[in-house]
C-alpha atoms as a PDB file:
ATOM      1  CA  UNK A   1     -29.720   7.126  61.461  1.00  0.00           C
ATOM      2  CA  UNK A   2     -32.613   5.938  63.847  1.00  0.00           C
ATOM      3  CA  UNK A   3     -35.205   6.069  60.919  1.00  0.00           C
ATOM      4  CA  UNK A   4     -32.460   3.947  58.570  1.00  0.00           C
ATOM      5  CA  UNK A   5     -32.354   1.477  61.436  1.00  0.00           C
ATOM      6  CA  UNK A   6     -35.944   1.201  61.553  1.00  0.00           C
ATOM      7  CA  UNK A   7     -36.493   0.499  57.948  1.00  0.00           C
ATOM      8  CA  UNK A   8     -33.776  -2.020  58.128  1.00  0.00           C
ATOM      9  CA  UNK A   9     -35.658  -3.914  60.974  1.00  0.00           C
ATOM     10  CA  UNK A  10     -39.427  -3.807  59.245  1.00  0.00           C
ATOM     11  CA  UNK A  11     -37.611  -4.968  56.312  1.00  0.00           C
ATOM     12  CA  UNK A  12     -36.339  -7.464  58.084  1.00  0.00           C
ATOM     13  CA  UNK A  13     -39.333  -8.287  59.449  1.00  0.00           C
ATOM     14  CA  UNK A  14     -40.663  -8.475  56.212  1.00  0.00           C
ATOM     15  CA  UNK A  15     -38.468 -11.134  54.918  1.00  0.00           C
ATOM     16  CA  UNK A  16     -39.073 -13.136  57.735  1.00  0.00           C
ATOM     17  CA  UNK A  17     -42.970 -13.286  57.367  1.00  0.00           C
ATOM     18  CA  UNK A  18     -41.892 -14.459  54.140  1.00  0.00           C
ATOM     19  CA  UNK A  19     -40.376 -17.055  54.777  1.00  0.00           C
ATOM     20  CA  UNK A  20     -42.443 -18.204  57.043  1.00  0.00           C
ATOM     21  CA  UNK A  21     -45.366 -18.287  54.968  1.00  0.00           C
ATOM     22  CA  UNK A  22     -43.320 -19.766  52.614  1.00  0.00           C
ATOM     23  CA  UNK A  23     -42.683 -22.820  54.922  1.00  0.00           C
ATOM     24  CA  UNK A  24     -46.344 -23.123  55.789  1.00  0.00           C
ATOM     25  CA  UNK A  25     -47.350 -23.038  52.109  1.00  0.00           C
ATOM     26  CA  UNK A  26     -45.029 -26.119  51.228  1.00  0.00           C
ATOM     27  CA  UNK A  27     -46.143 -27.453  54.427  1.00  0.00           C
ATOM     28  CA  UNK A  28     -49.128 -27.590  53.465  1.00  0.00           C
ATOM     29  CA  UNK A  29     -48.731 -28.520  49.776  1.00  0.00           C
ATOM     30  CA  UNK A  30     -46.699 -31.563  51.016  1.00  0.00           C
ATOM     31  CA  UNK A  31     -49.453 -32.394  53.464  1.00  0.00           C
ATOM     32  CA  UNK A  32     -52.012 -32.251  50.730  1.00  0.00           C
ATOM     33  CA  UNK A  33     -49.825 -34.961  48.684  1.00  0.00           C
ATOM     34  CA  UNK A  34     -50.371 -38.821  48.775  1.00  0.00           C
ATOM     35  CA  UNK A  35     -47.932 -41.723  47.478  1.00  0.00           C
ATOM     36  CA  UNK A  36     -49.676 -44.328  45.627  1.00  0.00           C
ATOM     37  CA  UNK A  37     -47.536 -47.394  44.116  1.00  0.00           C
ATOM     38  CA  UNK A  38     -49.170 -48.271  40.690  1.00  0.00           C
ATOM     39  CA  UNK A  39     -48.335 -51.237  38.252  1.00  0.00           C
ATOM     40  CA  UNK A  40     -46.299 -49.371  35.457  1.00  0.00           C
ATOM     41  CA  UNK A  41     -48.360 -50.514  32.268  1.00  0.00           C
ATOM     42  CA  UNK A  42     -50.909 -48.291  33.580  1.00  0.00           C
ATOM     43  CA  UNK A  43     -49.471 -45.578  32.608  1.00  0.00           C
ATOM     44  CA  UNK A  44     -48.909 -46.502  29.629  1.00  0.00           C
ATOM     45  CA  UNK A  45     -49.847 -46.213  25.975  1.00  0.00           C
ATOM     46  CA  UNK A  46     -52.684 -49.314  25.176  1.00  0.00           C
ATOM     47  CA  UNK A  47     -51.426 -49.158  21.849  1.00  0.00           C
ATOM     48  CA  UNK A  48     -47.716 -48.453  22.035  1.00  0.00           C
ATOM     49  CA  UNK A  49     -46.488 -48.798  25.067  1.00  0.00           C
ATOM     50  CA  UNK A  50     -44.997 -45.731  25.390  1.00  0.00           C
ATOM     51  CA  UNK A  51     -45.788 -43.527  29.038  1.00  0.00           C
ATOM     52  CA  UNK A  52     -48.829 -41.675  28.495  1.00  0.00           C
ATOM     53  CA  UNK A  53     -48.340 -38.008  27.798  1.00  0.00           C
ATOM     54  CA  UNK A  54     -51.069 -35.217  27.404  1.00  0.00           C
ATOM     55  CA  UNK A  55     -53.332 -35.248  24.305  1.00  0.00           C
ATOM     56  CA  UNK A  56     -55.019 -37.982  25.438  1.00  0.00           C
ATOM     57  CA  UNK A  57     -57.895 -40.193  23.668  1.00  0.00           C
ATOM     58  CA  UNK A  58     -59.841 -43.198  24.362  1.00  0.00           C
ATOM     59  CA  UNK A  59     -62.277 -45.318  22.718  1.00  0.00           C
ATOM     60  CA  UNK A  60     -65.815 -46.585  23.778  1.00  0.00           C
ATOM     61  CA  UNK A  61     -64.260 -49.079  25.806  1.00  0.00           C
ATOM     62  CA  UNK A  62     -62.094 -47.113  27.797  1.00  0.00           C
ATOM     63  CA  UNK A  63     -58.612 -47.908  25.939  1.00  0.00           C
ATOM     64  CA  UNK A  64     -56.452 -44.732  26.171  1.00  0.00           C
ATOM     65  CA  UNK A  65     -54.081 -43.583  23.193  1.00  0.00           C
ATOM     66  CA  UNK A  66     -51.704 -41.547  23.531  1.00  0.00           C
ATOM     67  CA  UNK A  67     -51.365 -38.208  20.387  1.00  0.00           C
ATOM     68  CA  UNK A  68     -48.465 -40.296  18.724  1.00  0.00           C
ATOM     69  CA  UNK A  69     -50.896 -43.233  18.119  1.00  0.00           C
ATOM     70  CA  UNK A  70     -54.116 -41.424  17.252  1.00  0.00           C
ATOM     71  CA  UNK A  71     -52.687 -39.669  14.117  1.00  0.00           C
ATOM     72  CA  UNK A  72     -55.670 -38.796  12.566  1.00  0.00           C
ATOM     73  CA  UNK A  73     -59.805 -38.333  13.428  1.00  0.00           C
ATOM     74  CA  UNK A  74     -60.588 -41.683  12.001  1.00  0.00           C
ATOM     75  CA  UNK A  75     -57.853 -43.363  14.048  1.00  0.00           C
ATOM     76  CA  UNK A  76     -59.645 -46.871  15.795  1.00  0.00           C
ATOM     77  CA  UNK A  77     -58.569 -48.552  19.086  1.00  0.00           C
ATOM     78  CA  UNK A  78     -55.661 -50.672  18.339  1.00  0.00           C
ATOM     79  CA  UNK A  79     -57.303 -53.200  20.936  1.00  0.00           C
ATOM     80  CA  UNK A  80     -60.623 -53.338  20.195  1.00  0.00           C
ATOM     81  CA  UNK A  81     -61.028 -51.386  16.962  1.00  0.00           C
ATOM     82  CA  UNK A  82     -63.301 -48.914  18.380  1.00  0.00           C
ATOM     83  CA  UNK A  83     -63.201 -45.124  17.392  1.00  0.00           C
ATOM     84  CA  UNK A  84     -60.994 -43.329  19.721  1.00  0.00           C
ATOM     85  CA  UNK A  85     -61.718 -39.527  19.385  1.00  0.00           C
ATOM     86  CA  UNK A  86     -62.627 -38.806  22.951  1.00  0.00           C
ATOM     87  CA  UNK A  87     -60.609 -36.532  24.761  1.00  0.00           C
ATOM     88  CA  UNK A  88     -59.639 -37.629  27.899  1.00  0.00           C
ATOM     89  CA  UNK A  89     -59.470 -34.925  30.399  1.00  0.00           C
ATOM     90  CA  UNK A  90     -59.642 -37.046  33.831  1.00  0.00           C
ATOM     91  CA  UNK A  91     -56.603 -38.809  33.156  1.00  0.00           C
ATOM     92  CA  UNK A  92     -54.700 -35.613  31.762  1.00  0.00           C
ATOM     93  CA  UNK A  93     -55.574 -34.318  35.249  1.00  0.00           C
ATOM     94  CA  UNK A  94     -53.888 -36.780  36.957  1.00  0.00           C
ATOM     95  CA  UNK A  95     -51.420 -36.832  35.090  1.00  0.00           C
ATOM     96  CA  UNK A  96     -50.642 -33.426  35.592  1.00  0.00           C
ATOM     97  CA  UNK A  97     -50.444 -33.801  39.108  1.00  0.00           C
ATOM     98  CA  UNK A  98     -48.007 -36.536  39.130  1.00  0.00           C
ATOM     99  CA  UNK A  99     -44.352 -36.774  40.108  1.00  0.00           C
ATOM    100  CA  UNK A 100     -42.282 -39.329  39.371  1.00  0.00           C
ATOM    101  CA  UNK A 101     -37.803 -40.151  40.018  1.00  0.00           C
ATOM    102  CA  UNK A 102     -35.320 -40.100  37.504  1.00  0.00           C
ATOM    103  CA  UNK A 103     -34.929 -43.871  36.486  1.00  0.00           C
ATOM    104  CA  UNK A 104     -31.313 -43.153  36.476  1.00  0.00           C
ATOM    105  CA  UNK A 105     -31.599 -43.169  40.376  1.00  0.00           C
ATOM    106  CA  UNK A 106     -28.853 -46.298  40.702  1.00  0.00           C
ATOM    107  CA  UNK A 107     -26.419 -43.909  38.870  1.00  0.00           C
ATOM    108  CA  UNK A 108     -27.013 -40.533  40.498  1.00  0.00           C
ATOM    109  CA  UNK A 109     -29.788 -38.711  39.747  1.00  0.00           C
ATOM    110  CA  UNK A 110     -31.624 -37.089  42.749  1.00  0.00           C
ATOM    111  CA  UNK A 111     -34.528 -35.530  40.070  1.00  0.00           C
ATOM    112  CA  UNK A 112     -37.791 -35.937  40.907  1.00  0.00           C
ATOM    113  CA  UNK A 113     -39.229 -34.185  37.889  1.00  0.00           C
ATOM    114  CA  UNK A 114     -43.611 -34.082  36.658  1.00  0.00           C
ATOM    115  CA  UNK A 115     -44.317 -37.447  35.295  1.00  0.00           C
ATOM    116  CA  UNK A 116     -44.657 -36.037  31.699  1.00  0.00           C
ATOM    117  CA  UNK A 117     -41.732 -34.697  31.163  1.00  0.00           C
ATOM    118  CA  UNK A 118     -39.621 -37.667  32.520  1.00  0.00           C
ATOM    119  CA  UNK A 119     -38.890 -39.134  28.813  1.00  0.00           C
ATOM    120  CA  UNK A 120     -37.889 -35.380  28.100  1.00  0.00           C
ATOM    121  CA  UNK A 121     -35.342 -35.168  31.290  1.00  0.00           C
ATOM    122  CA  UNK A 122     -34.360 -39.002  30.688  1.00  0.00           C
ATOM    123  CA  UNK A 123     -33.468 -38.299  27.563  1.00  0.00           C
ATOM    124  CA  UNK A 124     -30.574 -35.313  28.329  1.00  0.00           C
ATOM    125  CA  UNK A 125     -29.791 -36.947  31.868  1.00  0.00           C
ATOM    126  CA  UNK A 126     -26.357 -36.605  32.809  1.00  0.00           C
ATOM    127  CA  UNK A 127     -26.058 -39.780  34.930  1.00  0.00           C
ATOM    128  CA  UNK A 128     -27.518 -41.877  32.057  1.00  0.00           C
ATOM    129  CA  UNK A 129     -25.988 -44.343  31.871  1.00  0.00           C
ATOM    130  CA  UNK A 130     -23.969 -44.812  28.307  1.00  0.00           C
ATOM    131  CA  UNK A 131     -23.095 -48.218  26.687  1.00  0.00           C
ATOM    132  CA  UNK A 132     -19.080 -49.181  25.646  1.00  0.00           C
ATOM    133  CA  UNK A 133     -18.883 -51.812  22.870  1.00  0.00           C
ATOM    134  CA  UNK A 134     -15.375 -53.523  24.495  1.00  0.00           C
ATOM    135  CA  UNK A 135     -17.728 -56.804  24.612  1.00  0.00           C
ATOM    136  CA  UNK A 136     -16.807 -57.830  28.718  1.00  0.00           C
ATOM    137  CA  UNK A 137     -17.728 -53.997  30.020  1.00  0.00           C
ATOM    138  CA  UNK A 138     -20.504 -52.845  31.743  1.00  0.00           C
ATOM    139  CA  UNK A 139     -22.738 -49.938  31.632  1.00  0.00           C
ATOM    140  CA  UNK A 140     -21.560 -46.590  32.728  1.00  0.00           C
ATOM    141  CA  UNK A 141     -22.804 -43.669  34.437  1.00  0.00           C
ATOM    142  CA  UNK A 142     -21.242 -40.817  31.624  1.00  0.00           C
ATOM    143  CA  UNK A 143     -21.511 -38.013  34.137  1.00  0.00           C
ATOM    144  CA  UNK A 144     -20.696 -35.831  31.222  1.00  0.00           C
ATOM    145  CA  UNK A 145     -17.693 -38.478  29.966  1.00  0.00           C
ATOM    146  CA  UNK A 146     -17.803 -39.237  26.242  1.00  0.00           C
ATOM    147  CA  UNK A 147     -17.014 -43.122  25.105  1.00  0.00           C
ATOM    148  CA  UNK A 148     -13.201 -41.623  24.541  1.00  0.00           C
ATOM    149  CA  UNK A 149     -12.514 -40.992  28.142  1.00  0.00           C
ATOM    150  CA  UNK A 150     -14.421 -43.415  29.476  1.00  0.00           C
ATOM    151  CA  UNK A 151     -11.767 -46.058  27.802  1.00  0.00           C
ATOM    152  CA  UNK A 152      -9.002 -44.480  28.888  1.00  0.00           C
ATOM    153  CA  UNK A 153      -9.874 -44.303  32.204  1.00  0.00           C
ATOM    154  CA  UNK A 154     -11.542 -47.588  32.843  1.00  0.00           C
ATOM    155  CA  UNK A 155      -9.946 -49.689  29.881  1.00  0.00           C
ATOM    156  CA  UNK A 156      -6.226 -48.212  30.472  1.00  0.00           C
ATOM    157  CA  UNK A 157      -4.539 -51.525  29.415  1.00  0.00           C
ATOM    158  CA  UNK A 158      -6.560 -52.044  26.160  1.00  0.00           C
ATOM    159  CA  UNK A 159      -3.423 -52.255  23.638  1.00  0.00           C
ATOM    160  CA  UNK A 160      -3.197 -49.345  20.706  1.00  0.00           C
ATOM    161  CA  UNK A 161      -1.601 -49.155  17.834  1.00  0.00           C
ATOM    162  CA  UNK A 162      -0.916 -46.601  15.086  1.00  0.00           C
ATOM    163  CA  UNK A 163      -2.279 -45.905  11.325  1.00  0.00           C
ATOM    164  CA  UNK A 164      -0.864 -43.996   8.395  1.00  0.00           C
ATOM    165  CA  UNK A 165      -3.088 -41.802   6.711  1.00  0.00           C
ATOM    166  CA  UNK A 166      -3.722 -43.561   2.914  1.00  0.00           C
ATOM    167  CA  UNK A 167      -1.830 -46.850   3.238  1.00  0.00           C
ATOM    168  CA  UNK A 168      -2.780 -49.954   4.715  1.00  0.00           C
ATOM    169  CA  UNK A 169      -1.246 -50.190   8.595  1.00  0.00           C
ATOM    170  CA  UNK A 170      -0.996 -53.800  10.811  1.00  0.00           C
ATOM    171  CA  UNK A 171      -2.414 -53.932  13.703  1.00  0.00           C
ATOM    172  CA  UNK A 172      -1.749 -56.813  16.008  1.00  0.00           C
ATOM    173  CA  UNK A 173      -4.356 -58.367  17.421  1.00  0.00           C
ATOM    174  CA  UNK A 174      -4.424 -61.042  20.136  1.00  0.00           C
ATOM    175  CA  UNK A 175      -6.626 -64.547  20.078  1.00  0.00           C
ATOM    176  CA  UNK A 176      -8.948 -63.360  23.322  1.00  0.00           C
ATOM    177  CA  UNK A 177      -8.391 -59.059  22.459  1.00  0.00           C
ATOM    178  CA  UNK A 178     -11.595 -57.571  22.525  1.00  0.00           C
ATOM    179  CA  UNK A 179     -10.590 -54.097  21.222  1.00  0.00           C
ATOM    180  CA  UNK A 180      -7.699 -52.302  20.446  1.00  0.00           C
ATOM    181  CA  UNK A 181      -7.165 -48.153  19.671  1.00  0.00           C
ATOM    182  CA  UNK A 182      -5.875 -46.566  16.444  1.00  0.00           C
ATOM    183  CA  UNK A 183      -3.904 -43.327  16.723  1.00  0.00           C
ATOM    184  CA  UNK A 184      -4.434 -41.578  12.699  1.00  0.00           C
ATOM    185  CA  UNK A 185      -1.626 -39.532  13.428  1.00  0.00           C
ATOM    186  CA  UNK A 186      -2.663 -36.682  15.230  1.00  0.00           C
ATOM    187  CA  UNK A 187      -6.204 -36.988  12.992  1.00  0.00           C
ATOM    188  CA  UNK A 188      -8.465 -39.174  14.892  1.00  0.00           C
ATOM    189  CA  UNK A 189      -8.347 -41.994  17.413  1.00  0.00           C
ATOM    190  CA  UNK A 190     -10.607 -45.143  16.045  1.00  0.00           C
ATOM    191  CA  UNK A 191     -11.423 -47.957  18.196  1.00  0.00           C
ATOM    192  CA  UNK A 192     -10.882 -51.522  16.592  1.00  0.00           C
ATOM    193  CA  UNK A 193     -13.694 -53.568  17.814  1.00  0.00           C
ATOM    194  CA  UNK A 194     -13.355 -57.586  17.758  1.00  0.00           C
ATOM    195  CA  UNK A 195     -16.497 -59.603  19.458  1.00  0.00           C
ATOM    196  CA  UNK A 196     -17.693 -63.182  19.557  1.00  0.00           C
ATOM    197  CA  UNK A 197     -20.344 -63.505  16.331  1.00  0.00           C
ATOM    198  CA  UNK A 198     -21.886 -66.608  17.206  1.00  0.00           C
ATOM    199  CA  UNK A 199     -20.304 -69.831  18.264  1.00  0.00           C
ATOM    200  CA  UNK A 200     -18.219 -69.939  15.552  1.00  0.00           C
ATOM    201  CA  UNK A 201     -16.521 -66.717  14.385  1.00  0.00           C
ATOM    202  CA  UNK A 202     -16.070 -63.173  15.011  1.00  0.00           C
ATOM    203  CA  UNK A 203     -17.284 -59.722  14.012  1.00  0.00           C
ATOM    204  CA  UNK A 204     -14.175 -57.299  12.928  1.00  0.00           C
ATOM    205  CA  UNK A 205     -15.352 -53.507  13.169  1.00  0.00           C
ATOM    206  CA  UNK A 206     -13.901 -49.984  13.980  1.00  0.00           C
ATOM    207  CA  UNK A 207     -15.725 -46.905  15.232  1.00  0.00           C
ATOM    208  CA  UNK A 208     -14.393 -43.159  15.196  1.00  0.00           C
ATOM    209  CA  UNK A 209     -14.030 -41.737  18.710  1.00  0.00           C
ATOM    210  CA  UNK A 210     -14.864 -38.276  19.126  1.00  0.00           C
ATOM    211  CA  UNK A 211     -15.044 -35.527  22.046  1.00  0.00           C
ATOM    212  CA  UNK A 212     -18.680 -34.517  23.025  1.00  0.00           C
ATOM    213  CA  UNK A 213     -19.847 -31.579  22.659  1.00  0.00           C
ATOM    214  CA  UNK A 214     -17.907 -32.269  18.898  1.00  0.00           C
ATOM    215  CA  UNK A 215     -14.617 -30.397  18.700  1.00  0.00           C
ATOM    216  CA  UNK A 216     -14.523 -28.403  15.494  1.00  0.00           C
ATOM    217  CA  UNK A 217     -11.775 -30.088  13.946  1.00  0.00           C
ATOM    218  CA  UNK A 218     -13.243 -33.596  14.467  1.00  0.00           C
ATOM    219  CA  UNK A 219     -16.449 -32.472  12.302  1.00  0.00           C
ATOM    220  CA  UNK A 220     -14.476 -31.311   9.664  1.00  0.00           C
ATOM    221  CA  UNK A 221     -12.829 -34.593   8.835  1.00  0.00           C
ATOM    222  CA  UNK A 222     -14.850 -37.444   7.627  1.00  0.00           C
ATOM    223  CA  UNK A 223     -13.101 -40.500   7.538  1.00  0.00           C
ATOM    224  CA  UNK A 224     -13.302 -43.842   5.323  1.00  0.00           C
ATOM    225  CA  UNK A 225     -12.052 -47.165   6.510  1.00  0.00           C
ATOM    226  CA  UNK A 226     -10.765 -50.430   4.854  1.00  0.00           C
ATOM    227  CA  UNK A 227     -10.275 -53.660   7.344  1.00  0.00           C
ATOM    228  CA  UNK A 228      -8.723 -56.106   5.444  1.00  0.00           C
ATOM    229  CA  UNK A 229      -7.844 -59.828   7.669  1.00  0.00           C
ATOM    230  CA  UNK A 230      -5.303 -62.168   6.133  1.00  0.00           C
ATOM    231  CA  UNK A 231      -6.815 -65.676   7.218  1.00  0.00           C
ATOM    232  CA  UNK A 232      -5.649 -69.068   5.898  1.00  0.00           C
ATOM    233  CA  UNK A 233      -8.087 -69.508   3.228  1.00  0.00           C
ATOM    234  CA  UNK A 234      -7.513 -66.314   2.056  1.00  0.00           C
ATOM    235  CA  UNK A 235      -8.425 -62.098   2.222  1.00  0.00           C
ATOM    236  CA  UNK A 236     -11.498 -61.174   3.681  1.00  0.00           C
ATOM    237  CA  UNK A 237     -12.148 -57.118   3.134  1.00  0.00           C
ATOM    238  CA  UNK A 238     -14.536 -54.333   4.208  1.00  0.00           C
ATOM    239  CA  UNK A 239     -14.638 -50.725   3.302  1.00  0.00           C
ATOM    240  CA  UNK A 240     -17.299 -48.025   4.448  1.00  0.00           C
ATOM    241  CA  UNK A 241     -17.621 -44.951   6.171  1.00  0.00           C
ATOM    242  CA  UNK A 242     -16.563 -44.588   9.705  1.00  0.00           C
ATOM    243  CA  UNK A 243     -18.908 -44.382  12.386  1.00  0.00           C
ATOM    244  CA  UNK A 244     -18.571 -41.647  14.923  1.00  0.00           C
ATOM    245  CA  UNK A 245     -19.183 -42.017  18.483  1.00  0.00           C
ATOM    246  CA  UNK A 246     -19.486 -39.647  21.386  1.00  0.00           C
ATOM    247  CA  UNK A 247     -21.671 -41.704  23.776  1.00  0.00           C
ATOM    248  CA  UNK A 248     -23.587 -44.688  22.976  1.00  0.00           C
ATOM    249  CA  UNK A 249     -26.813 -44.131  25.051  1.00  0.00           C
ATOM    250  CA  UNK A 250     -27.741 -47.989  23.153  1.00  0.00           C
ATOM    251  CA  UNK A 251     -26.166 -51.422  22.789  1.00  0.00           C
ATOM    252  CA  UNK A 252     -23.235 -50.749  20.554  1.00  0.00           C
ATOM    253  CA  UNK A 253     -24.697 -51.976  17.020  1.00  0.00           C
ATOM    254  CA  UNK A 254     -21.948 -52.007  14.378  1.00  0.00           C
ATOM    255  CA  UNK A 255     -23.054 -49.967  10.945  1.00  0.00           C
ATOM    256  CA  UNK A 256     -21.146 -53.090   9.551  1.00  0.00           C
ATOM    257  CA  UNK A 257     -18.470 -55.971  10.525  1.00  0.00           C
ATOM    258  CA  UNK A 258     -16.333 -57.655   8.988  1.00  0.00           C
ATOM    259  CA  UNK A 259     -17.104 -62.071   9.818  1.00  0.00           C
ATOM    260  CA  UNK A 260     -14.130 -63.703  10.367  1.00  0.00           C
ATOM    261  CA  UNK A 261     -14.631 -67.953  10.724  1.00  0.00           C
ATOM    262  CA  UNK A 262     -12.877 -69.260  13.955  1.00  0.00           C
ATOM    263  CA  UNK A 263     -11.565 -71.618  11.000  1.00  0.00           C
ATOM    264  CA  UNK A 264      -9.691 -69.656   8.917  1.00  0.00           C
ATOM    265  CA  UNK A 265      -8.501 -67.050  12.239  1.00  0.00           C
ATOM    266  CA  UNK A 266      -5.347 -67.694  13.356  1.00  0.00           C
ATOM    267  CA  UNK A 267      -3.595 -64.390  15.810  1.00  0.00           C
ATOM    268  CA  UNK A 268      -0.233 -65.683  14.144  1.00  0.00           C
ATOM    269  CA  UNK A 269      -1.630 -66.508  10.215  1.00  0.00           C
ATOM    270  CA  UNK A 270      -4.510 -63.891  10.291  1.00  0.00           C
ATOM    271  CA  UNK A 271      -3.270 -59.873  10.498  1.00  0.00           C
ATOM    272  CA  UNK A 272      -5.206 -57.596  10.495  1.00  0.00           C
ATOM    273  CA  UNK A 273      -4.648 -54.531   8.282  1.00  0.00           C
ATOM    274  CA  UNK A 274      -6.588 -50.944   8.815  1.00  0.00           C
ATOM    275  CA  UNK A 275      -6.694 -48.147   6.013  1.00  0.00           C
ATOM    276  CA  UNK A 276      -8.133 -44.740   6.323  1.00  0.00           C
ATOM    277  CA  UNK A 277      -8.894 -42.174   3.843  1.00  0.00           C
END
C-alpha cells in the first residue's frame, strides 16, 4: 500500500513539473512575441489583391506575386513587367510567423488563427455573417442558421401563401411587400422576392429554400418555376429553374427577375401568379 502511495505522489509530482514547464514555455513564447499594426495592402497580392499566401515570387523590383498570379515561369510583374521568378523566402518567413483575428470578430468569432490560413477559416466560419435578399434586412451572423430559419425567426410577419403542384396559383402581393413565402404542398417552401429595380419598376423573383447541411429529400426534387404578373398593359412571364438557397454568404443576386414597370403595376390590377413543375 505504502509503495502504491508513493508512486501515486512522484506521479503526481510528475504532472506538476509538467505543467509548470508548460507555463514557462508559453511564458516565454508570449514574451518572445511583438504586435505590430501594418497597413493591410501590404499584405497583399501586387497583382491581385488577394492576402499573400506561401509560394511567393517577386520581380527585380521587389513586387511580390502571390502562386495564383505567377502561373507559369515566364509570368512578368503585372506592375512593372519585370520577370518574377524569384522565390521569396524572407517574406514566407514572416509570414509564417504571423497571427492574425477572425474578421468575423463583430459577430462572434474569438479565432485567432496563422495569417495564411485565415481565407481558409473565413471561408467555413460559423459566425459569418450570411446575406437575406428581403431588400430592408441586414446582415446576419448564421451561427449555423440556414436562410430558412433565419426568416422565420427574424421575418415572422412576412405574409405566405400556398402553390399547387402543376397549375398556376395567386399569390397576393401588397404595393410596399418585399417578399412573401410559398408552401408547394408539403414539397418545398420558395421565397417570392419583390425589390425596387431602379426608380421606376421592380424586379419579380423566387428562390427555393432549403435546410443546410441539404436534407435528402430536398436534393431529390428539382423544381421549375413560371411567374407570370397580370399588369394593365398586359402579361409579363418568366420561366426557369429554381434557385436553391441554404445561406447566401453574398449579396442576394437573382439567376433572373422578372421587370415589372411602376406603370403598368397596380397591387389591385396586377396578380401575381406562381407555377411549379
Amino acid at each position: 500500500m505504502a509503495k502504491k502511495a508513493g508512486a501515486e505522489r512522484d506521479a503526481a509530482a510528475e504532472s506538476c513539473a509538467q505543467k509548470k514547464a508548460r507555463i514557462e514555455y508559453e511564458a516565454k513564447a508570449a514574451a518572445s512575441k511583438i504586435t505590430v499594426n501594418l497597413d493591410h495592402k501590404l499584405l497583399e497580392c501586387s497583382a491581385c489583391c488577394s492576402p499573400l499566401a506561401p509560394p511567393l515570387f517577386q520581380c527585380t523590383n521587389g513586387h511580390i506575386a502571390c502562386s495564383e498570379c505567377r502561373t507559369n515561369a515566364e509570368y512578368s510583374c503585372s506592375l512593372c513587367a519585370e520577370p518574377a521568378n524569384t522565390r521569396c523566402d524572407i517574406m514566407e518567413r514572416v509570414l509564417g510567423g504571423m497571427t492574425a483575428p477572425c474578421s468575423f470578430r463583430e459577430f462572434g468569432c474569438s479565432a485567432t488563427i496563422p495569417f495564411t490560413k485565415k481565407l481558409t477559416h473565413e471561408e467555413s466560419c460559423l459566425h459569418a455573417p450570411c446575406h437575406c435578399p428581403i431588400p430592408y434586412c441586414r446582415l446576419y451572423a448564421n451561427r449555423g442558421q440556414c436562410l430558412r430559419e433565419h426568416i422565420e425567426t427574424k421575418h415572422c410577419l412576412v405574409p405566405y401563401g400556398d402553390a399547387t403542384f402543376g397549375s398556376l396559383s395567386p399569390v397576393r402581393v401588397c404595393d410596399s411587400e418585399p417578399a412573401r413565402l410559398v408552401f408547394l404542398d408539403a414539397r418545398a417552401v420558395f421565397l417570392l422576392v419583390v425589390e425596387r429595380s431602379g426608380p421606376s419598376g421592380r424586379a419579380v423573383s423566387v428562390v427555393q429554400l432549403v435546410s443546410e447541411p441539404v436534407k435528402e429529400e430536398e436534393e431529390e426534387k428539382d423544381f421549375k418555376y413560371k411567374i407570370q404578373v397580370h399588369t394593365r398593359a398586359g402579361v409579363l412571364s418568366l420561366s426557369g429553374e429554381t434557385q436553391s438557397v441554404g445561406r447566401l454568404m453574398r449579396p442576394y443576386q437573382a439567376a433572373a427577375s422578372l421587370f415589372v414597370s411602376d406603370f403598368v403595376w397596380s397591387p389591385q390590377d396586377s396578380p401575381v401568379y406562381l407555377e411549379f413543375k
